[in-house]
Protein backbone atom coordinates (compact mmCIF):
# COMPACT_ATOMS: atom_id res chain seq x y z
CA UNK A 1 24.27 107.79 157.54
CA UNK A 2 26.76 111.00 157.78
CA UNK A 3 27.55 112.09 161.56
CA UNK A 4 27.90 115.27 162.64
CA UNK A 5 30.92 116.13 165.11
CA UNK A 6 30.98 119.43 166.86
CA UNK A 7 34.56 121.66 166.24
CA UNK A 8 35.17 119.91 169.60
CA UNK A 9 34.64 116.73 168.65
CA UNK A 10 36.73 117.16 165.64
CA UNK A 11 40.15 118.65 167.23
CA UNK A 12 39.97 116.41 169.78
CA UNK A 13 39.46 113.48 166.78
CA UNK A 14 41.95 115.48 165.00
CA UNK A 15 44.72 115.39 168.06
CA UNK A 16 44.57 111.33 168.65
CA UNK A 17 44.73 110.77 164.81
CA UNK A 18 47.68 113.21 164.71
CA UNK A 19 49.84 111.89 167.63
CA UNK A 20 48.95 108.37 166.33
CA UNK A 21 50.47 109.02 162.94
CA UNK A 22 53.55 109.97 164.66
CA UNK A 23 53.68 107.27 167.50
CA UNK A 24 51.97 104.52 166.62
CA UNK A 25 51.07 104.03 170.48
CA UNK A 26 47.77 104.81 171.91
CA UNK A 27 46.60 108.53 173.19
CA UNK A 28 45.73 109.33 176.17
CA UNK A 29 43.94 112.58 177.26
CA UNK A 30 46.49 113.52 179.23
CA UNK A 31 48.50 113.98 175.82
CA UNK A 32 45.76 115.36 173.89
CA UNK A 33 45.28 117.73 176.83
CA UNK A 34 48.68 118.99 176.15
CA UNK A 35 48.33 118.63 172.23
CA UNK A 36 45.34 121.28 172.46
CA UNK A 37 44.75 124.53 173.63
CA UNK A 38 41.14 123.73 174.97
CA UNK A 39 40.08 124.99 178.25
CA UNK A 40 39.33 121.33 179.18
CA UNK A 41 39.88 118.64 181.74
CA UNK A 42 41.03 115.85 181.16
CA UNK A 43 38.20 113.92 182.32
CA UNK A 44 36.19 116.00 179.98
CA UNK A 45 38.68 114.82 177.03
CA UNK A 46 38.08 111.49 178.39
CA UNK A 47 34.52 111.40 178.21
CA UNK A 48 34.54 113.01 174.69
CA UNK A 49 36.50 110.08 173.54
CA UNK A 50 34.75 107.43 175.18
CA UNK A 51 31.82 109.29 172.92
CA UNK A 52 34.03 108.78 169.96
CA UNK A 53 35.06 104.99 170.72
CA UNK A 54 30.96 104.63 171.44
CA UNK A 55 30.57 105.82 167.07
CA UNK A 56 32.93 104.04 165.69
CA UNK A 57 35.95 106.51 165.43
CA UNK A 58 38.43 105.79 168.03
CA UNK A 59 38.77 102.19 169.93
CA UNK A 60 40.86 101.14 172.97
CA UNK A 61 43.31 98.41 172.36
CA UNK A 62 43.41 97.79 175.85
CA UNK A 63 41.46 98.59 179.13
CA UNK A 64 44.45 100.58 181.04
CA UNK A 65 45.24 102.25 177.52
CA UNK A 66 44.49 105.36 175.69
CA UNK A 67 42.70 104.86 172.51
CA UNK A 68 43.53 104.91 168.54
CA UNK A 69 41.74 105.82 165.58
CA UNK A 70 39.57 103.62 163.72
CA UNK A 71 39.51 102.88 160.01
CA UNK A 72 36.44 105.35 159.81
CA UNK A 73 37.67 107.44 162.24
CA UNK A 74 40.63 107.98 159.76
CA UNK A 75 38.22 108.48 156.72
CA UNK A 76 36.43 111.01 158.55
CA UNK A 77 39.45 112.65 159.43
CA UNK A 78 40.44 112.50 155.89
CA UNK A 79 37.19 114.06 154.52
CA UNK A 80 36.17 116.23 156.78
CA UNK A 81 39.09 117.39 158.92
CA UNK A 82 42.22 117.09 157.00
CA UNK A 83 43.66 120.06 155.02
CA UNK A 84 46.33 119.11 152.70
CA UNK A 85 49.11 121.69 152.29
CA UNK A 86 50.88 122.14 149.07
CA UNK A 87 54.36 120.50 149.09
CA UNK A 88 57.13 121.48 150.52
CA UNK A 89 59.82 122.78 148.57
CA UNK A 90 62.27 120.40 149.78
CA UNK A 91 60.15 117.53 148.56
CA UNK A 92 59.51 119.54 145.05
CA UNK A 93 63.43 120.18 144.55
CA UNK A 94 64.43 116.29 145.54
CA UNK A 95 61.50 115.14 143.63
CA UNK A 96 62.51 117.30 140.60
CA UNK A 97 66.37 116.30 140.82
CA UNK A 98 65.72 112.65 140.66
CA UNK A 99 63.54 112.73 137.65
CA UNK A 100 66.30 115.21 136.05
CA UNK A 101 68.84 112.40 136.29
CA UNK A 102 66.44 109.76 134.30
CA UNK A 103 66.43 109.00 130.75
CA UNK A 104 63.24 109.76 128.91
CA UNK A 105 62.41 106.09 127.72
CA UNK A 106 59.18 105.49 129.33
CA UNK A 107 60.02 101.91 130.96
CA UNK A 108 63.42 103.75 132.61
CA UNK A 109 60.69 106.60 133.65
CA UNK A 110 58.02 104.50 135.89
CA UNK A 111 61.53 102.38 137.73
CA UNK A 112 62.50 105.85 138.70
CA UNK A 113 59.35 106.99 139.88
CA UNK A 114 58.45 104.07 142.59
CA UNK A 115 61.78 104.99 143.91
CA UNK A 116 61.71 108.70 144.19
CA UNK A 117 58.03 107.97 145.18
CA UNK A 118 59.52 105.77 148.23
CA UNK A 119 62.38 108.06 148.69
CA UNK A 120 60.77 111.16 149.58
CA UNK A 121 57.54 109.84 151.08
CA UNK A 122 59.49 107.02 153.38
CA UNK A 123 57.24 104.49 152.41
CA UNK A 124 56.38 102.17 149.83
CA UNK A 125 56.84 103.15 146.02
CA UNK A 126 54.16 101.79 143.53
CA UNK A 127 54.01 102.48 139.96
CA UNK A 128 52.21 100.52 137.37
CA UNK A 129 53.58 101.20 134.40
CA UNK A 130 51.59 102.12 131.47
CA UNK A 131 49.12 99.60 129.77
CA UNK A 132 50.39 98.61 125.72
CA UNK A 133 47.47 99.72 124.35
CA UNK A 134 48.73 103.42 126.20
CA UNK A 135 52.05 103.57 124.55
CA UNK A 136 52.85 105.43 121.04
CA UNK A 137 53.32 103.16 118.14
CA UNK A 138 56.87 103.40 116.26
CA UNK A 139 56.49 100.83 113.97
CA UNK A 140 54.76 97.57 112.35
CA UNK A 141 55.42 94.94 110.24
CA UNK A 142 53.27 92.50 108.86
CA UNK A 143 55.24 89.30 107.99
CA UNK A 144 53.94 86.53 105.99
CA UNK A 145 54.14 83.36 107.23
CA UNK A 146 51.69 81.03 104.75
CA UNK A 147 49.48 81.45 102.69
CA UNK A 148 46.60 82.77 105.10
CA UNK A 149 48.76 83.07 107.95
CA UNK A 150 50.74 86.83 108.85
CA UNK A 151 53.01 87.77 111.97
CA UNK A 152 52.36 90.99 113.13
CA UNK A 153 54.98 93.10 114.64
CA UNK A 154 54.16 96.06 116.96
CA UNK A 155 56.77 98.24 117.87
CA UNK A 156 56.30 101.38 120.78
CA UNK A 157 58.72 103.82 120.71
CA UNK A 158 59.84 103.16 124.44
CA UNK A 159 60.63 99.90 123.10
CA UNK A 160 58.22 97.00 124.07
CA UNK A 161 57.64 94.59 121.62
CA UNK A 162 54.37 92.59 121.08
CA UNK A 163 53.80 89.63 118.35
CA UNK A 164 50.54 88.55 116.98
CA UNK A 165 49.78 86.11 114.59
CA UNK A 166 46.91 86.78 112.62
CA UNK A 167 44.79 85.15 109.92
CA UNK A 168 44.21 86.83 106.63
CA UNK A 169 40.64 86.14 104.52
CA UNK A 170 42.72 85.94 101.63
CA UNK A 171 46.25 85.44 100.98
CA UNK A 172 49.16 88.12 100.21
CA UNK A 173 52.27 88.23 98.90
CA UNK A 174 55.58 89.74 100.81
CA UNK A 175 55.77 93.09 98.77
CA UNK A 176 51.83 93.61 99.08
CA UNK A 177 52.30 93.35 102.61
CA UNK A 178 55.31 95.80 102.50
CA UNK A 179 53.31 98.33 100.96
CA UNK A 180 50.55 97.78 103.74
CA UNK A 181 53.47 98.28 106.38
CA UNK A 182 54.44 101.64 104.48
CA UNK A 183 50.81 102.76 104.27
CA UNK A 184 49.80 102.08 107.49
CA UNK A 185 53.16 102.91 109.98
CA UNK A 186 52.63 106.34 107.69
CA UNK A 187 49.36 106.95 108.73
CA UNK A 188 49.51 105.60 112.17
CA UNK A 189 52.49 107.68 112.99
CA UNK A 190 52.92 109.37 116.92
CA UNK A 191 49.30 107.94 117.97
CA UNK A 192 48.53 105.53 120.78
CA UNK A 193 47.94 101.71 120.40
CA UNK A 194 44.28 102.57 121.88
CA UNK A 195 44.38 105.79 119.50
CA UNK A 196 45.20 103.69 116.71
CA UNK A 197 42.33 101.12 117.41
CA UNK A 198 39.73 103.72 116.88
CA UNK A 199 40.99 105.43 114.42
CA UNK A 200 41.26 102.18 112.20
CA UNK A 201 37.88 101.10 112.54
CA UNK A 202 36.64 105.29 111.54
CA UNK A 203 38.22 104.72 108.53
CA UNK A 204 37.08 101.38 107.37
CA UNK A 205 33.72 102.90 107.38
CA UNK A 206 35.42 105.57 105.03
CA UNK A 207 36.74 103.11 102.83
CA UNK A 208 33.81 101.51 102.23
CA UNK A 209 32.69 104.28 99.71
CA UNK A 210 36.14 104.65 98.30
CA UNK A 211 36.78 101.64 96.61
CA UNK A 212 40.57 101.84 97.06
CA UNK A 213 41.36 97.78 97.37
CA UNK A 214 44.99 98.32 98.88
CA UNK A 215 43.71 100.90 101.89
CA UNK A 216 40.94 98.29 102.57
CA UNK A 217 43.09 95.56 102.75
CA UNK A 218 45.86 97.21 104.91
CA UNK A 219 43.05 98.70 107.38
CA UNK A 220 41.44 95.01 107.71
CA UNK A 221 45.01 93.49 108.42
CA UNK A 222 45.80 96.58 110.91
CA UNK A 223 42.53 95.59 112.31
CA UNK A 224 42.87 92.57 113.26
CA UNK A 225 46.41 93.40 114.57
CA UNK A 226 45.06 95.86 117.01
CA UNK A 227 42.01 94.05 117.93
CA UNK A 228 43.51 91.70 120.02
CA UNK A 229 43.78 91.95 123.58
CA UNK A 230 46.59 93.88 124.76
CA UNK A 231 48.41 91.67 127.87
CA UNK A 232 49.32 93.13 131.61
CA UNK A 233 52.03 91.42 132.87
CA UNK A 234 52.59 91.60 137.01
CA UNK A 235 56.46 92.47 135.74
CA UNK A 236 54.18 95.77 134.98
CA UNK A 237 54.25 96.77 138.71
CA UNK A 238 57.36 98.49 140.03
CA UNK A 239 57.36 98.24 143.98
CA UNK A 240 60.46 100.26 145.99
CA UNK A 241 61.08 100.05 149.87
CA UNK A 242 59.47 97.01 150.76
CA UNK A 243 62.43 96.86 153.44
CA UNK A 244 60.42 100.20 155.19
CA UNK A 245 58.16 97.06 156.45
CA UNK A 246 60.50 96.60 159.15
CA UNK A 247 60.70 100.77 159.90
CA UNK A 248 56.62 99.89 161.42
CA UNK A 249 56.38 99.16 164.56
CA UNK A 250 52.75 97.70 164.53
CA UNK A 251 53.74 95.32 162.03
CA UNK A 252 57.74 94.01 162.95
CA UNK A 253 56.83 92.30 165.40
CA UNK A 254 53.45 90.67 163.64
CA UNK A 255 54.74 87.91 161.68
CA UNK A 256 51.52 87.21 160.06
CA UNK A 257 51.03 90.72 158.78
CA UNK A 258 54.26 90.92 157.57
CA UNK A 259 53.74 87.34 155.39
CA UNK A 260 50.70 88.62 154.35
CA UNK A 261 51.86 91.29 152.83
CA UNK A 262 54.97 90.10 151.69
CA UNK A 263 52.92 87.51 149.35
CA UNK A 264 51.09 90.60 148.14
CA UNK A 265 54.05 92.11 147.04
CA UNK A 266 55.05 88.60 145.48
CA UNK A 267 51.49 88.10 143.56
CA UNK A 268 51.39 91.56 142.59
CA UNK A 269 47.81 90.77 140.55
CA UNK A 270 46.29 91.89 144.34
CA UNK A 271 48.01 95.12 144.18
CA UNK A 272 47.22 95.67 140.22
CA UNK A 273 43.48 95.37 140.40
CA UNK A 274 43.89 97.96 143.31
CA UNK A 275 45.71 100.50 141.03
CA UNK A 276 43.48 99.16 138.03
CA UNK A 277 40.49 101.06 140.14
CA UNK A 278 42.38 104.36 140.40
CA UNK A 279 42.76 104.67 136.62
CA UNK A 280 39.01 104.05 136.12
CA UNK A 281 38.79 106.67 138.44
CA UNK A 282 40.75 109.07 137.01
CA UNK A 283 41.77 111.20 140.28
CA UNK A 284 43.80 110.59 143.62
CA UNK A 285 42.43 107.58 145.38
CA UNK A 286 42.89 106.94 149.37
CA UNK A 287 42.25 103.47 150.47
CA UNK A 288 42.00 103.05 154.13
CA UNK A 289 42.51 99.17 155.48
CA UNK A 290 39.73 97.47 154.62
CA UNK A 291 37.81 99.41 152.53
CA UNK A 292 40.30 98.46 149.04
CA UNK A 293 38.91 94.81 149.73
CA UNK A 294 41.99 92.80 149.87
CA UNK A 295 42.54 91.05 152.90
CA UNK A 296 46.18 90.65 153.15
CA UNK A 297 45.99 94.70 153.39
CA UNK A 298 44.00 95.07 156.23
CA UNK A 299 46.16 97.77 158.46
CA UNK A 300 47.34 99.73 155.46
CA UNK A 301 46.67 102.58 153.29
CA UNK A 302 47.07 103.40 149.57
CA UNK A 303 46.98 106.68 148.00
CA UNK A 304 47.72 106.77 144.73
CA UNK A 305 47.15 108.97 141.40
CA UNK A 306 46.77 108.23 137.95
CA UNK A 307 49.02 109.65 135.57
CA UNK A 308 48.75 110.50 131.93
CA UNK A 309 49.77 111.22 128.53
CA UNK A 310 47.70 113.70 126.35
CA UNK A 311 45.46 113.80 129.11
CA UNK A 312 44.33 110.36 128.68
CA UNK A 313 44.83 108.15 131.63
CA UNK A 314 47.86 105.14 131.30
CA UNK A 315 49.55 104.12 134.43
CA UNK A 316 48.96 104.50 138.05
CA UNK A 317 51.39 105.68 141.20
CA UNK A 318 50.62 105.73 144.46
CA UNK A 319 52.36 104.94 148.00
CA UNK A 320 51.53 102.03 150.18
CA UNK A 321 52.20 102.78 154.45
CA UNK A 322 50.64 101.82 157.54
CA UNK A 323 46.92 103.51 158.37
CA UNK A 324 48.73 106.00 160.44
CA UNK A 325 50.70 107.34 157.63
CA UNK A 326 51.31 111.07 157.41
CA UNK A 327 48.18 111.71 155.07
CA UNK A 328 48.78 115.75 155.05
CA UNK A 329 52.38 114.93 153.98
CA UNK A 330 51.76 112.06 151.63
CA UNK A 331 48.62 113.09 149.41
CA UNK A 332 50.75 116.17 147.98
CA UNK A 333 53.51 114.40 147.34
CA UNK A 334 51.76 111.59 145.06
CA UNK A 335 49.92 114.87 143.12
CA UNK A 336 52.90 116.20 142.23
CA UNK A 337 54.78 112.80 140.88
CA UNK A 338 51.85 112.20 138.99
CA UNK A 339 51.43 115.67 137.34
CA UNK A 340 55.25 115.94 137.08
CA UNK A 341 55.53 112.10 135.27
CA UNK A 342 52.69 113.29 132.86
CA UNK A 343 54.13 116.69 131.85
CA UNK A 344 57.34 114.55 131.15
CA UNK A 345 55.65 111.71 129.30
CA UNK A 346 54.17 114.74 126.96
């Protein structure tokens, strides 16, 4: 059910959330009083945010206390109050310095980016780097280990390596597979491992009306090459400024919290099924506390981006803070990593 807040409603919502972000102690009406230029009590501020507390949006940590922002008081604040600002050009130029002094080798790339990400933002850096199947081939090699039996080599040109052993219907010699290797790192040249995948299959439903033994032979062996799953390894995740954990208030002295998420950070699969979601999704993602499902997040938020290569989804980025993070600040910031990293990666 949507609720409706009068302009009221929402600058007074809008004042708590924003002196929350940069406190991290509860609000008063006294301070929002100040915050706003309302011609309003504050016992008329007071009774508005008892109204919010009473639908969900603000709560009161403690009876003598003012009163904080929910979880859905922050959505709604997100969706229907925030505007985002394009970034500053402090953040653009420090943003754009640090990527000019990295190497373009894709694995060197996505490091770099959880730390600039971390660096300018003030929080936590994520990247996950860029599935196999995402990365250009440079070569394979098909290596014949018995008679059925053939290594496959597959070789991206950032570097990563992947093995697969694969069993032939029929058996080959060394210099039949050779030519297959020639034939095949030819025609697969500059594509995607996922590219490559579809394009094989395409043209073994080509070469079924050509007759051409050797192209049929070297497709079915590519085939099976690239039909295998491609692995994710948690070594996949880059994560910068975990030591900003101690920088929150709410959680430094919460030892609990701070295991919690410290064995999130340790797991990493927790974090990768997370950033998994904003790929499918193929736009900036906010999560706020509990609504990204994992419990040893409950308190934070993730916004995060996907990023791309020939505008084709591969990795995601993102940065992980406290609920009270500085959403105006933050959401321009990932945008313009993640567009930057993918005009790079082109």
């Amino acid at each position: 059910m949507s609720i409706f807040l009068s302009e009221r409603d929402k600058r007074i919502l809008e004042a708590v959330v924003q002196d929350y972000i940069q406190t991290a102690e509860p609000v008063g009406s006294r301070t929002v009083s100040k915050r706003l230029d309302l011609d309003l009590s504050p016992a008329t501020i007071r009774n508005i945010m008892a109204d919010l507390e009473e639908i969900g949006f603000l709560s009161q940590p403690h009876t003598s206390a003012g009163r904080i922002p929910t979880e859905q008081g922050l959505r709604y604040y997100v969706d229907s109050i925030l505007e985002v600002n394009p970034i500053s050009r402090e953040e653009m130029a420090a943003i754009n310095q640090e990527f000019l002094s990295t190497g373009r080798e894709t694995e060197l790339l996505v490091k770099k980016t959880s730390k600039i990400l971390s660096l300018v933002s003030r929080h936590i850096g994520l990247v996950l780097a860029p599935r196999f199947s995402s990365l250009v081939l440079k070569q394979l090699e098909f290596i014949r280990l018995t008679d059925r039996l053939v290594l496959a080599i597959l070789i991206s040109k950032s570097g990563v390596v992947q093995n697969r052993i694969i069993e032939s219907d029929q058996s080959f010699s060394q210099e039949e597979l050779d030519r297959f290797n020639r034939y095949l790192n030819d025609f697969l040249e500059d594509l995607t491992i996922g590219e490559i995948k579809t394009l094989i299959v395409e043209e073994m439903q080509k070469e079924k009306t050509r007759f051409d033994q050797m192209l049929t032979h070297a497709l079915t062996l590519g085939h099976k090459a690239f039909e295998q799953g491609l692995s994710s390894d948690p070594d996949d995740l880059y994560i910068m400024g975990q030591g900003r954990l101690l920088d929150y208030p709410e959680f430094s002295d919460n030892v609990k919290s701070m295991k919690a998420i410290f064995d999130a950070f340790e797991e990493k699969g927790i974090l990768i099924r997370l950033l998994d979601k904003v790929m499918s999704a193929k736009e900036i993602q906010i999560f706020i506390g509990s609504e990204h499902e994992l419990a040893q997040m409950h308190g934070w938020t993730v916004i995060a981006s996907p990023y791309s290569r020939r505008s084709i989804p591969i990795g995601t980025l993102g940065v992980m803070g406290p609920t009270r993070l500085d959403y105006s600040r933050i959401i321009p910031v990932v945008d313009y990593t993640a567009k930057l990293l993918s005009r790079i990666l082109d």
